[in-house]
Each structure stands twice: as C-alpha cells, then as structure tokens.
N, C-alpha and C. Protein backbone atom coordinates (compact mmCIF):
# COMPACT_ATOMS: atom_id res chain seq x y z
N UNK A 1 25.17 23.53 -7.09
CA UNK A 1 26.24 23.70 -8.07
C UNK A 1 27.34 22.67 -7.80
N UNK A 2 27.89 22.18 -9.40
CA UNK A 2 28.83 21.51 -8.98
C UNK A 2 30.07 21.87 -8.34
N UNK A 3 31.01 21.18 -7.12
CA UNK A 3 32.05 21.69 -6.73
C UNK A 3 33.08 22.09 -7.25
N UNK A 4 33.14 21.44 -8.78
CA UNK A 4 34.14 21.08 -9.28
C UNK A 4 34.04 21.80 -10.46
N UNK A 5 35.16 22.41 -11.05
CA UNK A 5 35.05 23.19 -12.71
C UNK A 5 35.51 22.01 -13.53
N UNK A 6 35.31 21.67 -14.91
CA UNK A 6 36.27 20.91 -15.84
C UNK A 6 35.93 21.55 -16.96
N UNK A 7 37.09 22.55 -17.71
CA UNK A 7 37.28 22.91 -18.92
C UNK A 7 36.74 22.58 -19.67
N UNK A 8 36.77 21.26 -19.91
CA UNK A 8 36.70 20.41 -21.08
C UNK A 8 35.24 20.41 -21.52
N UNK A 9 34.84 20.31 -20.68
CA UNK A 9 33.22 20.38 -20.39
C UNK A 9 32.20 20.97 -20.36
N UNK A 10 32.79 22.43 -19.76
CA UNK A 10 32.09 23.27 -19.79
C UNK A 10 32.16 24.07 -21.20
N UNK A 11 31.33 24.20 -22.43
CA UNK A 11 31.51 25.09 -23.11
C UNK A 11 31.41 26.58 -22.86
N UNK A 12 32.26 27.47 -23.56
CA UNK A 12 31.99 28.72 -23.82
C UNK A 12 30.91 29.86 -24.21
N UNK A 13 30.29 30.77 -23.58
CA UNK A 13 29.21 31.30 -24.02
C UNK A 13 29.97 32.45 -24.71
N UNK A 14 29.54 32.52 -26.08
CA UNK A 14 29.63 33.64 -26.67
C UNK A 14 29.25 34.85 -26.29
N UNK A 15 30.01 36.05 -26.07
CA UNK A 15 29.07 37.14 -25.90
C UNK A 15 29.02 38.30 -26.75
N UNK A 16 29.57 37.84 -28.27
CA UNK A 16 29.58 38.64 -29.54
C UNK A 16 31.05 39.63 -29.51
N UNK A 17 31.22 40.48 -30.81
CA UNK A 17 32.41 41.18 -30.43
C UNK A 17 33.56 40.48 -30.17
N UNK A 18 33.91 39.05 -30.28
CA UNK A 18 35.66 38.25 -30.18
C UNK A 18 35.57 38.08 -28.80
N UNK A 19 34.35 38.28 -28.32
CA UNK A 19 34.77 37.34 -26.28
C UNK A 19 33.37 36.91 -26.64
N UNK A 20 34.31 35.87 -25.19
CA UNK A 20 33.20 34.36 -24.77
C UNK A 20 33.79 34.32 -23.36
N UNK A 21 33.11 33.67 -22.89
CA UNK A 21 33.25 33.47 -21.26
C UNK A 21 32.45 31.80 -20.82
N UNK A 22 33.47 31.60 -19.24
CA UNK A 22 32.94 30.10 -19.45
C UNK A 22 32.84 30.37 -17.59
N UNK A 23 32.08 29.84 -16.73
CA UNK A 23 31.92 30.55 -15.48
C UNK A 23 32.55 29.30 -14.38
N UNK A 24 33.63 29.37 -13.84
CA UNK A 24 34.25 28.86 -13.44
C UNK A 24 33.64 28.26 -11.79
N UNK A 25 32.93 29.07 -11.11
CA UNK A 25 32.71 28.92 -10.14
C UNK A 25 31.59 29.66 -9.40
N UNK A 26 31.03 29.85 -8.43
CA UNK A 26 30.06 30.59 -7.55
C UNK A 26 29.81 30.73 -6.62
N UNK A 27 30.01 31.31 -5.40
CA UNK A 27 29.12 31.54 -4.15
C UNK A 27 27.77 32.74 -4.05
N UNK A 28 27.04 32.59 -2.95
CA UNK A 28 26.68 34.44 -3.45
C UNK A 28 27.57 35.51 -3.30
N UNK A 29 28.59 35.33 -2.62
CA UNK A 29 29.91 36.39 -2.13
C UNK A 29 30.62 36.45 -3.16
N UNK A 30 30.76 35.43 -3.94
CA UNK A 30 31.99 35.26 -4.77
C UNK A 30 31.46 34.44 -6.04
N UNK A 31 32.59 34.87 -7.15
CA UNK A 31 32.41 34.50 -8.67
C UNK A 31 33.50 34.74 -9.30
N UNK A 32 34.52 33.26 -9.78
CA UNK A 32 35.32 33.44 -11.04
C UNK A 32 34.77 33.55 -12.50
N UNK A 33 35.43 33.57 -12.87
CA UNK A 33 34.95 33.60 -14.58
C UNK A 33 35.98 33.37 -15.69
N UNK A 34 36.46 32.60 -16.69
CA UNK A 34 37.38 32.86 -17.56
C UNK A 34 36.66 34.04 -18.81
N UNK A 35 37.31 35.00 -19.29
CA UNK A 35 36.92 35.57 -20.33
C UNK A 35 38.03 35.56 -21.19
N UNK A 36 37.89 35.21 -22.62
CA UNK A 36 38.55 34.66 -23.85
C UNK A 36 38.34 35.92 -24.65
N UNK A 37 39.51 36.25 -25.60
CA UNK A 37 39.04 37.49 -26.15
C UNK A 37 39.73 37.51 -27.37
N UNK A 38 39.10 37.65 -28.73
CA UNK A 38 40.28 37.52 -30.08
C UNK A 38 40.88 38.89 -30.28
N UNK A 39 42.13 38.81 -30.59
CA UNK A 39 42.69 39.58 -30.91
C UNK A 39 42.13 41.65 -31.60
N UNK A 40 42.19 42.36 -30.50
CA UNK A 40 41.79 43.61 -30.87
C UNK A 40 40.09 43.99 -30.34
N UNK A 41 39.68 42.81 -29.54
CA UNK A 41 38.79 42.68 -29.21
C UNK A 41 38.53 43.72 -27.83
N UNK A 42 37.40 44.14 -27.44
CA UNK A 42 37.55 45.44 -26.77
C UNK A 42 36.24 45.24 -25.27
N UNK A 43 36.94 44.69 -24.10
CA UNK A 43 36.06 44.98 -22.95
C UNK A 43 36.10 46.22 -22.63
N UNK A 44 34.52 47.12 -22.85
CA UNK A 44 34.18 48.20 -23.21
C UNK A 44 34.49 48.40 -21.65
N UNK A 45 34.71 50.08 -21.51
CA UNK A 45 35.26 50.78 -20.60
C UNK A 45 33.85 50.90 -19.89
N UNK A 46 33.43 50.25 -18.65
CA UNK A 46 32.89 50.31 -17.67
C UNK A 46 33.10 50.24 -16.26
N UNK A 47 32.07 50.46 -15.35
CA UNK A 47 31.81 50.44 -14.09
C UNK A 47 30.81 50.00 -13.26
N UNK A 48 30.80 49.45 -12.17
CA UNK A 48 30.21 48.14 -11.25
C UNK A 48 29.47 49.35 -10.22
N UNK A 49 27.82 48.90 -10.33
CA UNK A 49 27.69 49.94 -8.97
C UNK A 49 28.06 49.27 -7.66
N UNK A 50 28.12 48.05 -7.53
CA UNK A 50 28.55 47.23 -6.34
C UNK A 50 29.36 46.14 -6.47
N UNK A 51 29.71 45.68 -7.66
CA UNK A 51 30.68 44.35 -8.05
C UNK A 51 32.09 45.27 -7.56
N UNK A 52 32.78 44.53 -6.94
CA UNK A 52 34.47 44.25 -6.72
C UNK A 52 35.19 43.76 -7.71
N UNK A 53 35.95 43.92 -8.44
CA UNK A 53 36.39 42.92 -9.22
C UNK A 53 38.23 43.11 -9.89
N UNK A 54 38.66 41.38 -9.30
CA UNK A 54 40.14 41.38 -9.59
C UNK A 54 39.68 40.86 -11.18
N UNK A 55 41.09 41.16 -12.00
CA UNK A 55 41.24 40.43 -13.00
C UNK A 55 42.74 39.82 -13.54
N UNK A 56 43.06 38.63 -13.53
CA UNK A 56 44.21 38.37 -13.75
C UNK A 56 44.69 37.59 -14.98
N UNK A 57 45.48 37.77 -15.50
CA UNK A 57 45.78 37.70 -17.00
C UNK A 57 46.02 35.98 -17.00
N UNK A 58 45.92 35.25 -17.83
CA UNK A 58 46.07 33.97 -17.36
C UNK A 58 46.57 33.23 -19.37
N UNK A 59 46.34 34.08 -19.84
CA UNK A 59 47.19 34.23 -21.66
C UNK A 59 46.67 35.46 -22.56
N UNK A 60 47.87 35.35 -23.12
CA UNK A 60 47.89 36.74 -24.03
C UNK A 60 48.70 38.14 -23.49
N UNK A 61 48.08 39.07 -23.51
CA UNK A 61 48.42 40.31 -23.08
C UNK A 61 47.17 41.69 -23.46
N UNK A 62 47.19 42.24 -22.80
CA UNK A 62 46.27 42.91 -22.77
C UNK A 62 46.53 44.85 -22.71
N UNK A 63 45.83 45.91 -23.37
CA UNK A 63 46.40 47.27 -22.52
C UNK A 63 44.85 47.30 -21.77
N UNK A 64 44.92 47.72 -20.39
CA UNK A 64 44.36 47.90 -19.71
C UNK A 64 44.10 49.45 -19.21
N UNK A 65 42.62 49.56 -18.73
CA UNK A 65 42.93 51.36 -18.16
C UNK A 65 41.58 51.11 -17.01
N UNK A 66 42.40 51.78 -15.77
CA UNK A 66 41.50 51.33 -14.23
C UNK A 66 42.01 52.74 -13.76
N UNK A 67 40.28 53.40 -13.44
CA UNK A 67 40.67 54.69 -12.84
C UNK A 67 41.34 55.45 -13.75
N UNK A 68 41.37 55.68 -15.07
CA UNK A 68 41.90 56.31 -15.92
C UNK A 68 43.65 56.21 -15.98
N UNK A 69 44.13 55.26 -15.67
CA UNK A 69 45.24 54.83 -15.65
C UNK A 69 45.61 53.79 -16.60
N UNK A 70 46.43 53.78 -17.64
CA UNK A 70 46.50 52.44 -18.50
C UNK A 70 47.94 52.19 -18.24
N UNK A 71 47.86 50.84 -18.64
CA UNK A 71 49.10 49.64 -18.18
C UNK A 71 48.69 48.78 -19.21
N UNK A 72 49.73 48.15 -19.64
CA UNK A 72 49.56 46.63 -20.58
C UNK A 72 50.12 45.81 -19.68
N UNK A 73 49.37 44.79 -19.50
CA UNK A 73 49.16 43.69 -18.76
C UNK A 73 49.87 42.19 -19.44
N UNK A 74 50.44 41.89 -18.96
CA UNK A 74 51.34 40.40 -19.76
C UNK A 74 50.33 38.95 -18.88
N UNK A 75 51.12 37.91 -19.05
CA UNK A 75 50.44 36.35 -18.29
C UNK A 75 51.42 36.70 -16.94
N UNK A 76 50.56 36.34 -15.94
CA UNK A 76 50.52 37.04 -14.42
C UNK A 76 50.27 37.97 -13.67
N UNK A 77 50.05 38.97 -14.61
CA UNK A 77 49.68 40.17 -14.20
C UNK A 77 48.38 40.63 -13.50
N UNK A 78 47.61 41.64 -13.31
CA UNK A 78 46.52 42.17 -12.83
C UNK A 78 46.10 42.89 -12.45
N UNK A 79 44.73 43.19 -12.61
CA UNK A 79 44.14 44.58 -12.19
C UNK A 79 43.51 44.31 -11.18
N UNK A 80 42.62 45.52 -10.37
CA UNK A 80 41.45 45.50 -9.26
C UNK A 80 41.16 46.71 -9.57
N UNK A 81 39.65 46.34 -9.67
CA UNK A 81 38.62 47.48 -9.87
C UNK A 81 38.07 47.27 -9.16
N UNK A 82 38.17 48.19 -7.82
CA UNK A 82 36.89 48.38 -7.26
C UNK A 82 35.69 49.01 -7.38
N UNK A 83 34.49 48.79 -7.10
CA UNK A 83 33.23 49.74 -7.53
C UNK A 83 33.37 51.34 -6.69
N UNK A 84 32.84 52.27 -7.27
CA UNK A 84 32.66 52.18 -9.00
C UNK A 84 33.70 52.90 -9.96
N UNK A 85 34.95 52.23 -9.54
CA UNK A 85 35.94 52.74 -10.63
C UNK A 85 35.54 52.50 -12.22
N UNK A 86 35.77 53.00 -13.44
CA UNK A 86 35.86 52.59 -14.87
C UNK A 86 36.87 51.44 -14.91
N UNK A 87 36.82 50.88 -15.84
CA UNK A 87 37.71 49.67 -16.30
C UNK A 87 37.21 49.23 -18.01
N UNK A 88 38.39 49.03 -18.37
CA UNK A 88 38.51 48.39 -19.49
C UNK A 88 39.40 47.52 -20.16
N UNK A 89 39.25 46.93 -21.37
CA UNK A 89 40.59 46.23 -21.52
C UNK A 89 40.50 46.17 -23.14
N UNK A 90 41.78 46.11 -23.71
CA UNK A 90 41.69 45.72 -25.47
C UNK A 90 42.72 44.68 -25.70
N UNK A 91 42.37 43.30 -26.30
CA UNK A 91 43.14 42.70 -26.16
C UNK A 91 44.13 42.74 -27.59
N UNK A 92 45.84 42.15 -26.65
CA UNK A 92 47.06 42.61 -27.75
C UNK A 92 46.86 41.74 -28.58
N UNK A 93 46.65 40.11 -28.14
CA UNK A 93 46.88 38.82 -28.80
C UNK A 93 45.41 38.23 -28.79
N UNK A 94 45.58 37.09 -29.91
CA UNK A 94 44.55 36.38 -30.37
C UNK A 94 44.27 35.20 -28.76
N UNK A 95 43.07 35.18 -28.54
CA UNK A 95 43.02 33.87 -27.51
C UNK A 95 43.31 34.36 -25.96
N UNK A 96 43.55 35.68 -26.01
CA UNK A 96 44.07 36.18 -24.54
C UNK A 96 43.00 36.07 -23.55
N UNK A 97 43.29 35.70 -22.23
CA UNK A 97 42.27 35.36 -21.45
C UNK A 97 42.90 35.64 -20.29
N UNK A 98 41.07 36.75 -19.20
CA UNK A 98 41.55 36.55 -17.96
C UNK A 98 41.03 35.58 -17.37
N UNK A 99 40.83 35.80 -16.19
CA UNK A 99 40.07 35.02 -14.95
C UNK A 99 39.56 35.96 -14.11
N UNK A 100 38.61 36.32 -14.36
CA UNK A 100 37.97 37.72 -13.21
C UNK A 100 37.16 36.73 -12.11
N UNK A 101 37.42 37.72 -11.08
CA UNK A 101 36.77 37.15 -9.59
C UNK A 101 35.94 38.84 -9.31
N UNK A 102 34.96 38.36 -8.92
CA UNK A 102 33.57 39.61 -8.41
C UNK A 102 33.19 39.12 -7.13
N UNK A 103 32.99 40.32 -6.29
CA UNK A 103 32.02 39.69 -5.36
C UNK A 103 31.54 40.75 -4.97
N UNK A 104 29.95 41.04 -5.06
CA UNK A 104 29.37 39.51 -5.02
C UNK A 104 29.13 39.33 -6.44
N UNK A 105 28.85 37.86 -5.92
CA UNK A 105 28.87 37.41 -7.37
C UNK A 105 28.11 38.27 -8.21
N UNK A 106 27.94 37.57 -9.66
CA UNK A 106 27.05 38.56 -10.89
C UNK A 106 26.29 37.92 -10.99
N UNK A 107 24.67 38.29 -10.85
CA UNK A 107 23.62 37.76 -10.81
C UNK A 107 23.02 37.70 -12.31
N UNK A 108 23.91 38.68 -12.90
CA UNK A 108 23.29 38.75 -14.49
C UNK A 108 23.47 37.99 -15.51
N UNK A 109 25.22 36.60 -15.01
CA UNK A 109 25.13 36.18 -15.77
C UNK A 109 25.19 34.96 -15.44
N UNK A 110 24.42 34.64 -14.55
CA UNK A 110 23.37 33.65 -14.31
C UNK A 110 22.08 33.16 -15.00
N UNK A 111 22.11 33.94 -15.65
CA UNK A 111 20.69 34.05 -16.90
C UNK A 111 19.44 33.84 -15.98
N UNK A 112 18.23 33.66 -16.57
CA UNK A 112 17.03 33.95 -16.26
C UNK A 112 17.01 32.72 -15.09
C-alpha cells in the first residue's frame, strides 16, 4: 500500500443512500476512512462485533446516538464506539464528513 493518501486522487466509492467513502489509510491494526454524507442522510444505527471505532467530525454537523445517548456533533467534535456498543449518525448538513479510525482494520471494505 501506498504510504501516502492524496484526495485528489483517490476517488470516492459510493455506498448508495447520500454516503460515499474514500479509504484513507491501512494497517492490519488500524484503518482511517473519510465518510461524506448528503444532507439527512442516515448511518444506520449499528454495532461492531470486534471493530473499535473513533469518529471525528471533520465538516458539517451531525446528531449522533452511542450507547443510546444522542449528542449533535459540530467540526471537531467526536464519538468512540467501542464494540459492541450501537452507533449511529444522521447528517444536519449537505457534504458533512467524518474521518473514522477502526481497529482492526475492516476487512470488508477491502473488497474481494
């Protein structure tokens, strides 16, 4: 893998529903990710049987709910879900994006 991320370069994978995601980085321990989300768009309320995972707001704003707790989330902000808490997110604004870190990494979206 390359060492290096460049935006520019890397396109976005759609993943239907107003998000796309572009994969920033990898170890087997570790995995960033940007996820992009249009406005009202909805990371469905789930849980990791072994993923860790921070998420930090990096544009937009978001309401968030971790452990059945909700918070709206602004640019800087963040969650941690650890496994196997629930998590979700609905985004406030058009274009809002985090940066989630997992570890270990996600083997799933690595594709085949």
């Amino acid at each position: 893998m390359n060492p290096y991320f460049d935006p520019h370069s890397t396109p976005w994978t759609e993943l239907g529903d107003g998000i796309r995601r572009k994969i920033v980085g990898h170890t087997p321990q570790l995995m960033s990710v940007l996820v992009q989300f249009d406005k009202g768009a909805i990371g469905t309320p789930h849980a990791h049987d072994v993923h860790d995972q921070i998420a930090y707001v990096i544009a937009g704003s978001f309401e968030a709910e971790v452990a059945g707790v909700k918070r709206v989330l602004h640019v800087g902000d963040a969650f941690v879900a650890e496994h196997p808490q629930m998590h979700g997110v609905v985004a406030l604004e058009d274009k809002s994006v985090l940066l989630d870190h997992f570890t270990p990494r996600r083997e799933d979206y690595l594709g085949p």
